[in-house]
Protein backbone atom coordinates (compact mmCIF):
# COMPACT_ATOMS: atom_id res chain seq x y z
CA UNK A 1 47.70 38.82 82.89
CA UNK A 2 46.36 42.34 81.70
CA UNK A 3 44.53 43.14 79.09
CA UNK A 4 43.49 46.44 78.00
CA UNK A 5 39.99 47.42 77.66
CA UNK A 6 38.73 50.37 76.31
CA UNK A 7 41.66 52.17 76.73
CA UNK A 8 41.86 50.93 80.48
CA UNK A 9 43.10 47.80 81.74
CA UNK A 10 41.15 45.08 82.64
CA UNK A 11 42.48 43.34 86.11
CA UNK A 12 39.32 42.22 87.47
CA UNK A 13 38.73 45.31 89.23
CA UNK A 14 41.36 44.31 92.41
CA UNK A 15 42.75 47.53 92.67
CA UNK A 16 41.93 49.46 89.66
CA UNK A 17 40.77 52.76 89.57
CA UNK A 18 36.85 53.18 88.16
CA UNK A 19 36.56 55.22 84.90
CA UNK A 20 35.65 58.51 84.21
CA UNK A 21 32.05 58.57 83.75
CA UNK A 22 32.12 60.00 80.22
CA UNK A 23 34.39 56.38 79.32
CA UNK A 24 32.11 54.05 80.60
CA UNK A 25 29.23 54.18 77.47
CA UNK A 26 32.02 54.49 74.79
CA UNK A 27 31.98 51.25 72.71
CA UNK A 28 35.26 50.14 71.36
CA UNK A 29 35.21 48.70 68.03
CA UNK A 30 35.20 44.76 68.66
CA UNK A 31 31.09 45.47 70.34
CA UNK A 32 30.04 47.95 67.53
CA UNK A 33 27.69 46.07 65.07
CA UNK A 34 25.56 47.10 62.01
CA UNK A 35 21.77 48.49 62.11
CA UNK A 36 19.47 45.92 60.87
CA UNK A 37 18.19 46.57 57.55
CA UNK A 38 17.98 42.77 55.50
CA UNK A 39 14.49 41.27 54.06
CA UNK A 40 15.02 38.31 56.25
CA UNK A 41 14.95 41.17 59.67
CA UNK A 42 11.68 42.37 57.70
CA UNK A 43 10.37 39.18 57.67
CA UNK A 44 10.71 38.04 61.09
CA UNK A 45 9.32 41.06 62.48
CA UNK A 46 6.28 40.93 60.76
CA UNK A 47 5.83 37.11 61.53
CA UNK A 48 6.33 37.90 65.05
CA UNK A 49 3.76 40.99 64.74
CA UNK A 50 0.95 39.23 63.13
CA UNK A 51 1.17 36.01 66.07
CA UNK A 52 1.14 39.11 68.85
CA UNK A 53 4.64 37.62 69.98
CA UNK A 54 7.20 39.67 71.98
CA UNK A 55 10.82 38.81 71.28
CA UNK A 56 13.56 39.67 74.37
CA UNK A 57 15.65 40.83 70.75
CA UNK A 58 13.30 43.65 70.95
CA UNK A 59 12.61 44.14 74.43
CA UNK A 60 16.50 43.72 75.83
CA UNK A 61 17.84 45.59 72.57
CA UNK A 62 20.07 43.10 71.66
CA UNK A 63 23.26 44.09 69.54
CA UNK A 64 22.85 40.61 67.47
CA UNK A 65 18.59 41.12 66.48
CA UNK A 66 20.07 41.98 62.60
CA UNK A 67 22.35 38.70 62.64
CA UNK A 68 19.61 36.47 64.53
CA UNK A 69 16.88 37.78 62.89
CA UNK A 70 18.17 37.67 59.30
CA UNK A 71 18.30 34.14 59.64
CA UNK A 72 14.92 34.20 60.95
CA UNK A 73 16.19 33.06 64.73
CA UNK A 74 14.34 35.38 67.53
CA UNK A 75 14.29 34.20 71.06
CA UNK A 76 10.43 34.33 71.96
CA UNK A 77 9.40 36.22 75.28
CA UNK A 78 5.93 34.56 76.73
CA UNK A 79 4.01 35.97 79.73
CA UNK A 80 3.61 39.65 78.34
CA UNK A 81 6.18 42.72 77.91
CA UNK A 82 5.88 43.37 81.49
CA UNK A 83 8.43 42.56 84.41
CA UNK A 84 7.13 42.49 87.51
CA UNK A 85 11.29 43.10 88.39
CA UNK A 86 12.89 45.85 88.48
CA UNK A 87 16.87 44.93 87.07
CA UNK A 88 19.51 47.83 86.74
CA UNK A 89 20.93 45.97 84.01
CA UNK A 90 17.33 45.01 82.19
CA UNK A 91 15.64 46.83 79.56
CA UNK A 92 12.34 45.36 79.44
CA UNK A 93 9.67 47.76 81.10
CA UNK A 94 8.68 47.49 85.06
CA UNK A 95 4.67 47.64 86.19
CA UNK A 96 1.75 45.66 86.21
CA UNK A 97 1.60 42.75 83.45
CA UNK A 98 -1.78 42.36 81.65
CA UNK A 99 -3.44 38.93 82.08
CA UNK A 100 -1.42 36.04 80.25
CA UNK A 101 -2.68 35.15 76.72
CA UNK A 102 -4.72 32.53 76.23
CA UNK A 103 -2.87 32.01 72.62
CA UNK A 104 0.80 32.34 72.90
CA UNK A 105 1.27 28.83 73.24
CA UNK A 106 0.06 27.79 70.12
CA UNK A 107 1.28 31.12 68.19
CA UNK A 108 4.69 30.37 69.44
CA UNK A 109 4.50 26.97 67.74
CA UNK A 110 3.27 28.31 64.76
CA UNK A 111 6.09 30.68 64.78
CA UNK A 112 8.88 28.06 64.99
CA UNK A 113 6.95 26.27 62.33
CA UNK A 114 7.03 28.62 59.78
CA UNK A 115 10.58 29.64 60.40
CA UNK A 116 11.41 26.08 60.32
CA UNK A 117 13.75 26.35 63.37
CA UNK A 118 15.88 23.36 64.58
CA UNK A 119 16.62 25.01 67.96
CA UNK A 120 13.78 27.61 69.60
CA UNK A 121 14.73 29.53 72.88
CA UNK A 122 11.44 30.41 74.94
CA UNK A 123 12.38 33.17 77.86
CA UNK A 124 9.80 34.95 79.80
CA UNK A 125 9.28 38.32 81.82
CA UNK A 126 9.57 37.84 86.10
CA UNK A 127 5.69 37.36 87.24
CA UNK A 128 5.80 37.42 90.41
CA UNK A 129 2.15 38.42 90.51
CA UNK A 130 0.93 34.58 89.44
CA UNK A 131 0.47 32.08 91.82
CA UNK A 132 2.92 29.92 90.14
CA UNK A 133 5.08 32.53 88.36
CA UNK A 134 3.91 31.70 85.43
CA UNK A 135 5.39 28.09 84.98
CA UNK A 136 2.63 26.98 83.49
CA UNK A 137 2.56 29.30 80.69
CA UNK A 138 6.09 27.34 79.55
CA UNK A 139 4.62 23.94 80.15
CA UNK A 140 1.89 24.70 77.61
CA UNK A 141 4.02 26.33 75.01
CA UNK A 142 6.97 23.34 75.58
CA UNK A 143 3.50 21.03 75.09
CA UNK A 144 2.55 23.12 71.77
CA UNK A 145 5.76 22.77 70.41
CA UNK A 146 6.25 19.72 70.44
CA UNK A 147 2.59 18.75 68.72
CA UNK A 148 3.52 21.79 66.26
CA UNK A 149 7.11 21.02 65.35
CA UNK A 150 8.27 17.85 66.86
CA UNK A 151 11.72 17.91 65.14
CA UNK A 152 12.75 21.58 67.39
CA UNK A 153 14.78 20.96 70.51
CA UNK A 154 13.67 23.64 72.83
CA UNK A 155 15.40 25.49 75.17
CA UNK A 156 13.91 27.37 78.08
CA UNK A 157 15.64 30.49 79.75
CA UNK A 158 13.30 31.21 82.95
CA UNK A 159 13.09 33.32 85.55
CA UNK A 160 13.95 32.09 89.16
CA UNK A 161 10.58 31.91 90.46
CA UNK A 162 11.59 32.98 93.90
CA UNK A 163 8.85 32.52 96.71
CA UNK A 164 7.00 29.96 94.68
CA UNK A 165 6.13 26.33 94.96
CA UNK A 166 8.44 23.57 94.28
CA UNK A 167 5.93 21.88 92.00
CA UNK A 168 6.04 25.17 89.54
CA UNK A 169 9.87 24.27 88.41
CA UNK A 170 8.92 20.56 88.74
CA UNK A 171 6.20 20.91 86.37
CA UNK A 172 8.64 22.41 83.65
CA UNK A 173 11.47 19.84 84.13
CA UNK A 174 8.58 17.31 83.57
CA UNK A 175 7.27 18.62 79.81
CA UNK A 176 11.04 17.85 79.03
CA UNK A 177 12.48 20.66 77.78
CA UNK A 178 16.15 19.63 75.80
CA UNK A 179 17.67 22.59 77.62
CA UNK A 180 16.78 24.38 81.03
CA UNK A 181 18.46 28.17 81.11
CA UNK A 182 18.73 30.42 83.89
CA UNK A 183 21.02 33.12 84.16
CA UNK A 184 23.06 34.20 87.42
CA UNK A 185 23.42 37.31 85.54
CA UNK A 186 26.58 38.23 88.03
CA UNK A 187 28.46 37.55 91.13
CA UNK A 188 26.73 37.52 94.15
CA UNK A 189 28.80 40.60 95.83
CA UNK A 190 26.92 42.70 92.76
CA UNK A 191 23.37 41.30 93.59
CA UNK A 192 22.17 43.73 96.06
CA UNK A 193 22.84 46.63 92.77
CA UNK A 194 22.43 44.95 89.67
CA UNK A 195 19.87 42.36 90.85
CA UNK A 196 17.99 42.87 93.66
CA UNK A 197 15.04 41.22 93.67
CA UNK A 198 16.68 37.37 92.92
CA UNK A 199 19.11 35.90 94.95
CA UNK A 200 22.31 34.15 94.07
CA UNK A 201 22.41 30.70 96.04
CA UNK A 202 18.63 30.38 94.94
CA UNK A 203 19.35 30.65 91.24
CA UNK A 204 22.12 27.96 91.68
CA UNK A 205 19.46 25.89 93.48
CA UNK A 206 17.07 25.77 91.18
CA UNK A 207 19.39 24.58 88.49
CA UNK A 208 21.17 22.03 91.01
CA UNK A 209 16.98 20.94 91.35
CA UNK A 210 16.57 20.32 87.88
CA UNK A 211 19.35 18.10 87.76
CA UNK A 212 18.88 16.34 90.60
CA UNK A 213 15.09 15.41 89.04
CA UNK A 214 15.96 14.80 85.45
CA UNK A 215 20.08 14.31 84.69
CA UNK A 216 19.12 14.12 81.01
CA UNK A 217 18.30 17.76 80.39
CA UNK A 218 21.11 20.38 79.51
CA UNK A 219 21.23 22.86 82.04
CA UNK A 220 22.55 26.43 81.09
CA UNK A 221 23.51 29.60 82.55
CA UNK A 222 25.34 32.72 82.02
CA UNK A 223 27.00 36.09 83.49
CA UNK A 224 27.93 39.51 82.21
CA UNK A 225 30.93 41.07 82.18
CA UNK A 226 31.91 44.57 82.59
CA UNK A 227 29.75 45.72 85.99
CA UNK A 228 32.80 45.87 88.51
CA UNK A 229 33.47 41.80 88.77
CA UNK A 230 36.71 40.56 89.86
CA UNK A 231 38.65 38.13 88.18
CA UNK A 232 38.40 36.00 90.82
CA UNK A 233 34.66 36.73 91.87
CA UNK A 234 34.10 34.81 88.24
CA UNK A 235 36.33 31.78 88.71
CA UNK A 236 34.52 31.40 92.00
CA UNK A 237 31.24 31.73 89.87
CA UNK A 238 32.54 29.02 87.67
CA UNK A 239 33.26 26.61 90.63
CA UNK A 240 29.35 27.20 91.75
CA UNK A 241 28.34 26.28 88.37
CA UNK A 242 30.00 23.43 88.22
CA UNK A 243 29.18 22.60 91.67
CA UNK A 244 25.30 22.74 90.68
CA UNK A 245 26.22 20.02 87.68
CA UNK A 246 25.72 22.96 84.88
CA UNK A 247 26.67 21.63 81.37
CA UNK A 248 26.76 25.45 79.55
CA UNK A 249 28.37 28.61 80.67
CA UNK A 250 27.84 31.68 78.66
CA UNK A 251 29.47 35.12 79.49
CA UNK A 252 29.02 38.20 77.26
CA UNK A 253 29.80 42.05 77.86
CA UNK A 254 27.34 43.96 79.46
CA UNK A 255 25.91 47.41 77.28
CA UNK A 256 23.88 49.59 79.34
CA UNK A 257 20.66 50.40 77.29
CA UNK A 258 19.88 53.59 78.78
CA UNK A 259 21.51 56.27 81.13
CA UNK A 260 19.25 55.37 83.98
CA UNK A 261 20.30 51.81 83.77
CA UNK A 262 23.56 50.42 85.49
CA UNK A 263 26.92 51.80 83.96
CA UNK A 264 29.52 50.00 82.18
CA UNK A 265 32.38 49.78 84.26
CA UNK A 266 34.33 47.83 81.52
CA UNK A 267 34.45 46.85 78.04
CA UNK A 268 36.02 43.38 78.62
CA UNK A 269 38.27 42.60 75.36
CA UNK A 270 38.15 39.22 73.11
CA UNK A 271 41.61 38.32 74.84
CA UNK A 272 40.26 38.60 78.14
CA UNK A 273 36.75 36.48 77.53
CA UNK A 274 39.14 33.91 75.56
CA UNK A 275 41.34 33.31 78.96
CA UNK A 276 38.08 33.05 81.00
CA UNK A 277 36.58 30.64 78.53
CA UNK A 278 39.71 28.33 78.65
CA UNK A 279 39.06 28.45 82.41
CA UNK A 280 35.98 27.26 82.10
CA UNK A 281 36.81 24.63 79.70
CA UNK A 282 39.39 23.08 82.15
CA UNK A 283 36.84 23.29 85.32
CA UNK A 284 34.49 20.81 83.17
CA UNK A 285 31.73 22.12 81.49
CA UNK A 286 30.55 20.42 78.26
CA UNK A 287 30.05 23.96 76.68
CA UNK A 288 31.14 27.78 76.93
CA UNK A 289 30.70 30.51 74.91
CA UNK A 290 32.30 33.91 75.60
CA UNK A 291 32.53 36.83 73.98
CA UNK A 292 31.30 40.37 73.84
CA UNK A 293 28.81 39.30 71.70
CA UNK A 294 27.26 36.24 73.21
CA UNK A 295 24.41 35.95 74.84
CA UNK A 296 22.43 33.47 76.28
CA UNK A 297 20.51 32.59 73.12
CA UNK A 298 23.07 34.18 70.85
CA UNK A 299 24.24 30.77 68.39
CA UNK A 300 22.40 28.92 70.81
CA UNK A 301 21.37 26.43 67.95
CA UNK A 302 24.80 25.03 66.86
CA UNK A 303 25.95 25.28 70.96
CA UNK A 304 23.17 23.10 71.39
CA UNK A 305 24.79 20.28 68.85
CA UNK A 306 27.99 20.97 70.08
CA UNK A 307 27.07 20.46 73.90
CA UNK A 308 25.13 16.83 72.42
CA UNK A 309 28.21 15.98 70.81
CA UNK A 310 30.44 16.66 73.97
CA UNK A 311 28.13 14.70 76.25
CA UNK A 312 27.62 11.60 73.73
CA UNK A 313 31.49 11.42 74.18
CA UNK A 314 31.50 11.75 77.66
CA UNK A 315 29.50 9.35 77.76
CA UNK A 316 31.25 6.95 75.39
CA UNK A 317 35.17 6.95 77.17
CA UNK A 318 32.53 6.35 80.53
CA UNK A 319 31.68 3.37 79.11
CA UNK A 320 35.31 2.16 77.17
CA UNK A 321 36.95 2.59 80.78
């Protein structure tokens, strides 16, 4: 099947030619969204100013800040505003982080509590300069939230803590978080470009290791489209996934956030993410969302209920048979 995309079609790259530079940061209409401007943006932006919180809504530039953040949902970023990676695709700044705060923890908590969430994603910024890549910054906050807000399910989208101790990813698994993210971000032929400092079979490992020591929690992951992936290179993907036991596949387009990051190679349409979402659906997982829109905590609420709901009756025709 072919789909068009951007005026070009979208075959998974086989054999097709790459766009003309000038094409490749041209949004069609089905990515364009609106400027934030609602009370309920306001609000969370000053909540989130006043707790010294960074958001990755802010730092990535997220298209979907003015949806999420209207209805006061914002993905928390702990550990700083500094990456000690250096991602093609990324837009959160490169350098030396400052020394972890003392007080995100409990102002994250404190967050969630006053926006009354039901679901709270907690990411974090690569620190590879901390013994333990800062794994026990989300143990403490995971800790905080539930003494703050008991009733939030939290998901956690980490880095892949590459070159650190086995006990660092352990330790997370153990505070019990209801869902354990971490993105592939791509297929592994792209890595060496568009992710250079992580490795592929490493990322699946770590989510094959949380698994293996607690089969209760949710594990999650997600790639972009767009950067020169074959159709193929994502099935294969899929079959890794699935091969590492993850519940949750997310794929979303890729927007490059400024000319010195990564290019768009192709604006995948809502056709072609429906076909590879079906795909997914057949190869097992309890969850997928795909779109140009999604992201990994875009929705990631009511995906959270739905994935329960999928597992509960997994888990019920086990038990009838």
């Amino acid at each position: 099947m072919v789909e068009k995309s951007g005026g070009r079609a979208y075959v998974g790259r086989m054999n097709a030619p790459l766009p003309k530079p000038s094409e490749r940061t041209r949004k069609p209409d089905w990515i364009r969204v609106k400027a934030p401007t609602s009370p309920g943006y306001a609000d969370t932006r000053k909540l989130m100013r006043e707790l010294n919180l960074h958001t990755v809504c802010e730092e990535a530039a997220c298209p979907n800040i003015g949806e999420c953040w209207t209805k006061k949902h914002a993905t928390v970023m702990i550990l700083g505003d500094t990456c000690t990676r250096a991602c093609s695709f990324c837009n959160v700044k490169t350098g030396m982080p400052r020394a972890v705060d003392p007080f995100e923890p409990e102002h994250t908590a404190i967050a969630a509590a006053k926006m009354e969430l039901s679901h709270i994603v907690i990411t974090s910024v690569d620190r590879d300069d901390l013994p333990d890549g800062g794994a026990s910054q989300f143990v403490k906050v995971i800790q905080a939230l539930r003494r703050e807000t008991p009733q939030t399910t939290i998901e956690i989208l980490t880095p892949d803590f590459r070159n650190k101790p086995e006990s660092a990813v352990a330790a997370i698994v153990d505070a019990r978080p209801d869902v354990y993210n971490h993105n592939l971000e791509t297929v592994p032929r792209l890595y060496p470009t568009i992710r250079p400092g992580a490795r592929y079979y490493a990322s699946l490992r770590l989510l094959e290791s949380v698994k293996r020591r607690d089969p209760s929690i949710f594990t999650k992951s997600g790639i972009m489209m767009g950067l020169g992936e074959e159709r193929m290179e994502v099935h294969q993907v899929m079959d890794d996934m699935r091969s590492a036991d993850i519940d949750f596949m997310t794929m979303g387009q890729y927007l490059q956030p400024t000319p010195k990051h990564a290019k768009v190679i192709d604006f995948v349409t809502p056709q072609a993410f429906d076909a590879f979402a079906q795909i997914a659906r057949a190869k097992g997982f309890l969850q997928v969302a795909a779109s140009p829109l999604t992201r990994s905590s875009y929705h990631a609420g009511d995906d959270f209920e739905v994935m329960r709901a999928a597992r509960e009756a997994q888990l019920a025709r086990a038990k009838a048979d």
